[in-house]
C-alpha atoms as a PDB file:
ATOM      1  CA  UNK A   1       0.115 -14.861   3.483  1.00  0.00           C
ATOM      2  CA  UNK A   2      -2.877 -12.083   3.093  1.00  0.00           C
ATOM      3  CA  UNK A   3      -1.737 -10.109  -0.393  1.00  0.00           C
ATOM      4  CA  UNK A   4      -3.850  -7.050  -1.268  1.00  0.00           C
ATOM      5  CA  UNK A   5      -5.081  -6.389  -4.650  1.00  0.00           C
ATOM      6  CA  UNK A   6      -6.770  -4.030  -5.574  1.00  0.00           C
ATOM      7  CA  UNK A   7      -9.890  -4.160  -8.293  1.00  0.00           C
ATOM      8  CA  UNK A   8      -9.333  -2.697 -11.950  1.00  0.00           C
ATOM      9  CA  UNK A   9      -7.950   1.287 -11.351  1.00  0.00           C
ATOM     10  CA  UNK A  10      -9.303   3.141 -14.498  1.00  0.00           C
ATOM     11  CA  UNK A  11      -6.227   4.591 -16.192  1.00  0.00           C
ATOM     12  CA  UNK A  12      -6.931   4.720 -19.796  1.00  0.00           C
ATOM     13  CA  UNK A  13      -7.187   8.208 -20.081  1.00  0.00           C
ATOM     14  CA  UNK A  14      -3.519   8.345 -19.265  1.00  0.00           C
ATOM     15  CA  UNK A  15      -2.181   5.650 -22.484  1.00  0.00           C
ATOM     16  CA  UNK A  16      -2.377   8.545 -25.061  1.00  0.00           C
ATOM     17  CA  UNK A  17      -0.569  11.039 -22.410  1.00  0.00           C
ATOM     18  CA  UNK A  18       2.417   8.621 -21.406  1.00  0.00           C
ATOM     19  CA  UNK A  19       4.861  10.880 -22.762  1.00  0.00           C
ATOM     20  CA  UNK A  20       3.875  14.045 -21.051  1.00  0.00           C
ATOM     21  CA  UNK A  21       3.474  12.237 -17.514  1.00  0.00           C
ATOM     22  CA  UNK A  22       6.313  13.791 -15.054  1.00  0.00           C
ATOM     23  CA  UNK A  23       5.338  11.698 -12.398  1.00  0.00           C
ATOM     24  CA  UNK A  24       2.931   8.674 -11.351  1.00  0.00           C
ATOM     25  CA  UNK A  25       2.396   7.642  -7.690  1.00  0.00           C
ATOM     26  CA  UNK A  26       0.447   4.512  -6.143  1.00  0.00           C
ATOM     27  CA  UNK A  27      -1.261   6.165  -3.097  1.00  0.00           C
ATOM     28  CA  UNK A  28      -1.917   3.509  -0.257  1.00  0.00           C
ATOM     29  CA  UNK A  29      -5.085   4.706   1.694  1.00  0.00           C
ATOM     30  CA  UNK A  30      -6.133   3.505   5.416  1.00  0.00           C
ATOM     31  CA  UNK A  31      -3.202   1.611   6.226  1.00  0.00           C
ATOM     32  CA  UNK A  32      -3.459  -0.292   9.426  1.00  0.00           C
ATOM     33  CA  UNK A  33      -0.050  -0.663  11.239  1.00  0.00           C
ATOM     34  CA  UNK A  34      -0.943  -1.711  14.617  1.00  0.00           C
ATOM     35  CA  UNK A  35       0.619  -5.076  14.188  1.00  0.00           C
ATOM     36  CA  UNK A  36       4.036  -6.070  13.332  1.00  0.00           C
ATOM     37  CA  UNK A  37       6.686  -4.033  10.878  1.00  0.00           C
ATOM     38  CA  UNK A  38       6.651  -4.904   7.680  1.00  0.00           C
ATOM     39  CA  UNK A  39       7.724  -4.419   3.755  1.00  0.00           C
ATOM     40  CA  UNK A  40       5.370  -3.916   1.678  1.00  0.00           C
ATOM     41  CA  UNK A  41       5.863  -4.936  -2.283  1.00  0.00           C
ATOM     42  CA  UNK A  42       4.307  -3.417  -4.959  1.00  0.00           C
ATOM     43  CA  UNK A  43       3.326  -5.098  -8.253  1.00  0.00           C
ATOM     44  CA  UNK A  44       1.062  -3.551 -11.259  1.00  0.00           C
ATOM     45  CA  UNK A  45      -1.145  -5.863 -13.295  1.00  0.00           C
ATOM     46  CA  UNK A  46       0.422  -9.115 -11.315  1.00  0.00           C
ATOM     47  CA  UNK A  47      -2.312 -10.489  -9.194  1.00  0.00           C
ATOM     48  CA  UNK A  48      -0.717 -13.507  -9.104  1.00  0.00           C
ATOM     49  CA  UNK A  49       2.605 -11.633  -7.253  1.00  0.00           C
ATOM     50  CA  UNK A  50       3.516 -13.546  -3.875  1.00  0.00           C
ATOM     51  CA  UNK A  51       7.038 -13.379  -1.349  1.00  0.00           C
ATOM     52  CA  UNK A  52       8.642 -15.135  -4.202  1.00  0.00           C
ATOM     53  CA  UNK A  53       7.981 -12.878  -7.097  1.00  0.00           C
ATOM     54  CA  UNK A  54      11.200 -11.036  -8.161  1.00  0.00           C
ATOM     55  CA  UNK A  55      11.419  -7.412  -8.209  1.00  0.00           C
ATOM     56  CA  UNK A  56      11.786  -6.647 -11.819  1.00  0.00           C
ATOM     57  CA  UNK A  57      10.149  -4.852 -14.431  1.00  0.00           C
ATOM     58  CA  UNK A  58       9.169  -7.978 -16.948  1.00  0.00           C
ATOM     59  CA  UNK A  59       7.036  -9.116 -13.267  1.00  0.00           C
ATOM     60  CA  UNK A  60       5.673  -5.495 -12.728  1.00  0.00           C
ATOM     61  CA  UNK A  61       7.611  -4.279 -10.042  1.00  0.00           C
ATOM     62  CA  UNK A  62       6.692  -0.924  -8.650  1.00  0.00           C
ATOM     63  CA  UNK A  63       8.110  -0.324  -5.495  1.00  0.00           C
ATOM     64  CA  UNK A  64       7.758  -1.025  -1.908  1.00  0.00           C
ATOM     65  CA  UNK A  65       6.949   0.770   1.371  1.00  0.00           C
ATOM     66  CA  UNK A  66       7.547  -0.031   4.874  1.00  0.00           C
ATOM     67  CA  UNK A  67       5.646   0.018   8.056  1.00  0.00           C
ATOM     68  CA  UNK A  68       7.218   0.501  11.633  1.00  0.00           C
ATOM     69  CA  UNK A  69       4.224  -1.593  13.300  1.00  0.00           C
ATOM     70  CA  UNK A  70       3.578  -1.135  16.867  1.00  0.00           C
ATOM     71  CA  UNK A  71       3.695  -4.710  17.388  1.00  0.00           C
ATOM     72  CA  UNK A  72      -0.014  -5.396  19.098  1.00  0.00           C
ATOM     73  CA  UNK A  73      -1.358  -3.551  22.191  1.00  0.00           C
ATOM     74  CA  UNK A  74      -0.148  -3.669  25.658  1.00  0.00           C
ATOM     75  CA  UNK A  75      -1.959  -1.081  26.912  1.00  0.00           C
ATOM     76  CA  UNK A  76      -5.160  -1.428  29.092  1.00  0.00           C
ATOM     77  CA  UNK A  77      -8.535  -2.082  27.824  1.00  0.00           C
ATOM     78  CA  UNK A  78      -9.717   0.183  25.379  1.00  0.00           C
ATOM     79  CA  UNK A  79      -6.418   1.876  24.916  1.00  0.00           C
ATOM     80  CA  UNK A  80      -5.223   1.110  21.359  1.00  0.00           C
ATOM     81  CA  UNK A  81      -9.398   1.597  20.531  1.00  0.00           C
ATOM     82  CA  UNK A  82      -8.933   4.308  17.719  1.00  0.00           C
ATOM     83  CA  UNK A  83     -11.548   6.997  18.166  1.00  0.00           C
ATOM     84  CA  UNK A  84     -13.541   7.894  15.581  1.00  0.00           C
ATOM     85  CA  UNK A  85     -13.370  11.964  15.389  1.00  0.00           C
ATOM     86  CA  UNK A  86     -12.632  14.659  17.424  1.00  0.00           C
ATOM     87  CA  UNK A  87     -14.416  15.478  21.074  1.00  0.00           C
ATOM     88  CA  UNK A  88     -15.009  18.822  19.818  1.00  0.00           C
ATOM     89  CA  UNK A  89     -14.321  21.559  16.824  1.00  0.00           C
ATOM     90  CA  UNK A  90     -12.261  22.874  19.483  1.00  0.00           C
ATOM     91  CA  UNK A  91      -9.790  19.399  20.104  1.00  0.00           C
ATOM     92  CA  UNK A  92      -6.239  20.219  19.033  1.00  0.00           C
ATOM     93  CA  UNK A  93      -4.851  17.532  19.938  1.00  0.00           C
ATOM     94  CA  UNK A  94      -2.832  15.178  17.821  1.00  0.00           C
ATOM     95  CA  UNK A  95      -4.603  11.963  16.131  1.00  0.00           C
ATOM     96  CA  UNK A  96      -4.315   8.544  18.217  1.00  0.00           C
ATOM     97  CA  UNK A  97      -0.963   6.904  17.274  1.00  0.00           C
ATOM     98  CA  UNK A  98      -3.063   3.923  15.697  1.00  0.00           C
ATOM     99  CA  UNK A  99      -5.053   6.037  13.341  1.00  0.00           C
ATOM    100  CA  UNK A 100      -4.506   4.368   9.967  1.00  0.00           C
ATOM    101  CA  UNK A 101      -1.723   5.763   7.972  1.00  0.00           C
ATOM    102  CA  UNK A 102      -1.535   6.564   4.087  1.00  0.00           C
ATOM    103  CA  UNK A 103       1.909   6.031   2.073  1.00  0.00           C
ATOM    104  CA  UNK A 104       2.551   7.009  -1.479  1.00  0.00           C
ATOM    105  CA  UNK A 105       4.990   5.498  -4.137  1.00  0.00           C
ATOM    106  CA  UNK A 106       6.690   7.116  -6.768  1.00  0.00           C
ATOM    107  CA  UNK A 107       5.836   4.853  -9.782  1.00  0.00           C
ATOM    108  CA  UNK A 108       6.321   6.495 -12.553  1.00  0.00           C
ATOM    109  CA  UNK A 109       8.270   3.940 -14.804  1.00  0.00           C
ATOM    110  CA  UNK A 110       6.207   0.975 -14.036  1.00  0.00           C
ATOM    111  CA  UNK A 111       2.915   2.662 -14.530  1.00  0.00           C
ATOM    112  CA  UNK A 112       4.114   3.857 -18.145  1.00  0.00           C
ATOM    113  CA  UNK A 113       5.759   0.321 -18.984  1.00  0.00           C
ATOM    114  CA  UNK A 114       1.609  -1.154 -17.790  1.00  0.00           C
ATOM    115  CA  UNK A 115       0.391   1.464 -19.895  1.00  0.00           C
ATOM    116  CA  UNK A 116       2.314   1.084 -23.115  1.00  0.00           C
ATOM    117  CA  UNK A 117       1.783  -2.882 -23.101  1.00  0.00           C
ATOM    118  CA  UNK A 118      -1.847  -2.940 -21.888  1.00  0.00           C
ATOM    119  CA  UNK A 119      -4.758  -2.343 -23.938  1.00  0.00           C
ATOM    120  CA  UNK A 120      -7.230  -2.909 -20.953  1.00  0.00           C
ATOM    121  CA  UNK A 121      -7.474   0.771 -19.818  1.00  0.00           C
ATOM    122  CA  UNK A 122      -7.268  -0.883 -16.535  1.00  0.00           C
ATOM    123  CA  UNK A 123      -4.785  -1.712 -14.013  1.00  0.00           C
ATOM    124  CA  UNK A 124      -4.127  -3.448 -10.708  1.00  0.00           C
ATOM    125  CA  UNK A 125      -2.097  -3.202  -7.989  1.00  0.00           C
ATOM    126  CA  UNK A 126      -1.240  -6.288  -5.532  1.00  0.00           C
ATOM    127  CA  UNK A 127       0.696  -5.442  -1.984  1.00  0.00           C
ATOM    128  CA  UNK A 128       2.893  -8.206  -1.136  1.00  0.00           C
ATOM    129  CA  UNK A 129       3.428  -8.231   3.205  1.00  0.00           C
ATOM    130  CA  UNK A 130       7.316  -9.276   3.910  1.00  0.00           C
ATOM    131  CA  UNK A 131       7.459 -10.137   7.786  1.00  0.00           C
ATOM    132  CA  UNK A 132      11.089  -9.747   8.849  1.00  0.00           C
ATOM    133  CA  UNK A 133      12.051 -12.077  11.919  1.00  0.00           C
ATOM    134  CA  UNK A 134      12.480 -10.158  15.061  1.00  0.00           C
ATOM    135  CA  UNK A 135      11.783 -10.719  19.032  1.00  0.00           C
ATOM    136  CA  UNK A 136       8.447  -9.668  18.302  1.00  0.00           C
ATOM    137  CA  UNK A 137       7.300 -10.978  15.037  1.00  0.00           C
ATOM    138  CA  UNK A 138       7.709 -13.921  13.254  1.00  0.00           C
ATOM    139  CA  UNK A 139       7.257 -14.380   9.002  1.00  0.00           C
ATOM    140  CA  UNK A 140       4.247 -16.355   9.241  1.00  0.00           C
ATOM    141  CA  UNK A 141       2.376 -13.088  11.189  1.00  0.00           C
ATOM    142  CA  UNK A 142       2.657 -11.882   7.759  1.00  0.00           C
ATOM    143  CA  UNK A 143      -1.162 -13.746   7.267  1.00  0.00           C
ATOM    144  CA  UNK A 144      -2.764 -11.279   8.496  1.00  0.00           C
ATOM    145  CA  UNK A 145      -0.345  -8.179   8.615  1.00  0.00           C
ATOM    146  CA  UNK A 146      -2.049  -5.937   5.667  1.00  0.00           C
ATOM    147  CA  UNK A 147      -5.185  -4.074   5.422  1.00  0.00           C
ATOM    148  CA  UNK A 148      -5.609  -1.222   3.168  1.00  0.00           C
ATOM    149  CA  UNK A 149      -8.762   0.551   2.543  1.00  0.00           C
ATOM    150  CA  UNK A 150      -8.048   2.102  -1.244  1.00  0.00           C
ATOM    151  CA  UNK A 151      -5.912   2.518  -3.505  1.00  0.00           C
ATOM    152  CA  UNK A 152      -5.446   5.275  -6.026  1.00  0.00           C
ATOM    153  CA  UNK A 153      -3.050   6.205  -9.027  1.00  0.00           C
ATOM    154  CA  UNK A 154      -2.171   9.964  -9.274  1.00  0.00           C
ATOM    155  CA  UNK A 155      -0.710  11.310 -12.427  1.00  0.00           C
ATOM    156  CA  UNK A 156       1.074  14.672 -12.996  1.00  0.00           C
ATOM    157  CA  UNK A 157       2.080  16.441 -15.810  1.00  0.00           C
END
């Protein structure tokens, strides 16, 4: 199974502020969800986090988001090629259907738990794929389900 995780996310500016945060999200960048639908699982300073991890706090358990996959391409050649910009300032039409996506979490209380017991000033986030058994995908498709191009953390106060 493919798991994401992400690199150390700068976020000790926000320790001394924990109190004041209102909200926290993860924000998923450059999703690809051409493949098959999935769940995705979101841990916080767990690289280690696989299918089997439970979803608690004490294993830093953030959340989870889900993509409706289109389930591969059956269209001709060259049809589920994603452009890379518009034909012209003018084009008003909508974006190809296989453009990546982005999905954000609301986070809040695992962020603050990682930032009260961490002294790093650091944190990571690991994306666990869950592949659901269907017609048109099976679990072990889950190897090569998830690509993300960044993550970020976005605090408000």
């Amino acid at each position: 199974m493919t798991v994401y995780t992400s690199g150390p996310i700068k976020v000790g500016p926000l320790k001394d502020r924990t109190e004041s945060l209102s909200r926290v999200d993860v924000v998923f960048y450059g999703i690809d969800h051409s493949g098959p639908s999935f769940e995705a699982r979101i841990f916080l300073d767990n690289p280690g986090a696989d299918a089997s991890t439970p979803m608690d706090a004490d294993h830093g358990f953030a959340g989870t988001f889900h993509i409706f996959g289109h389930g591969g391409c059956f269209g001709d050649e060259g049809h589920c090629e994603v452009p890379t910009g518009p034909v012209s300032a003018f084009d008003r039409r909508p974006p190809h259907q296989l453009t990546p996506t982005i999905k954000r979490v609301i986070a809040t209380a695992a962020v603050k738990r990682v930032l009260q017991l961490s002294d790093q000033g650091t944190m990571s986030v690991t994306v666990v794929p869950i592949v659901k058994e269907s017609p048109l995908a099976k679990p072990e498709f889950a190897e090569d389900v998830l690509s993300i191009s960044d993550v970020a953390i976005l605090a408000y106060r």
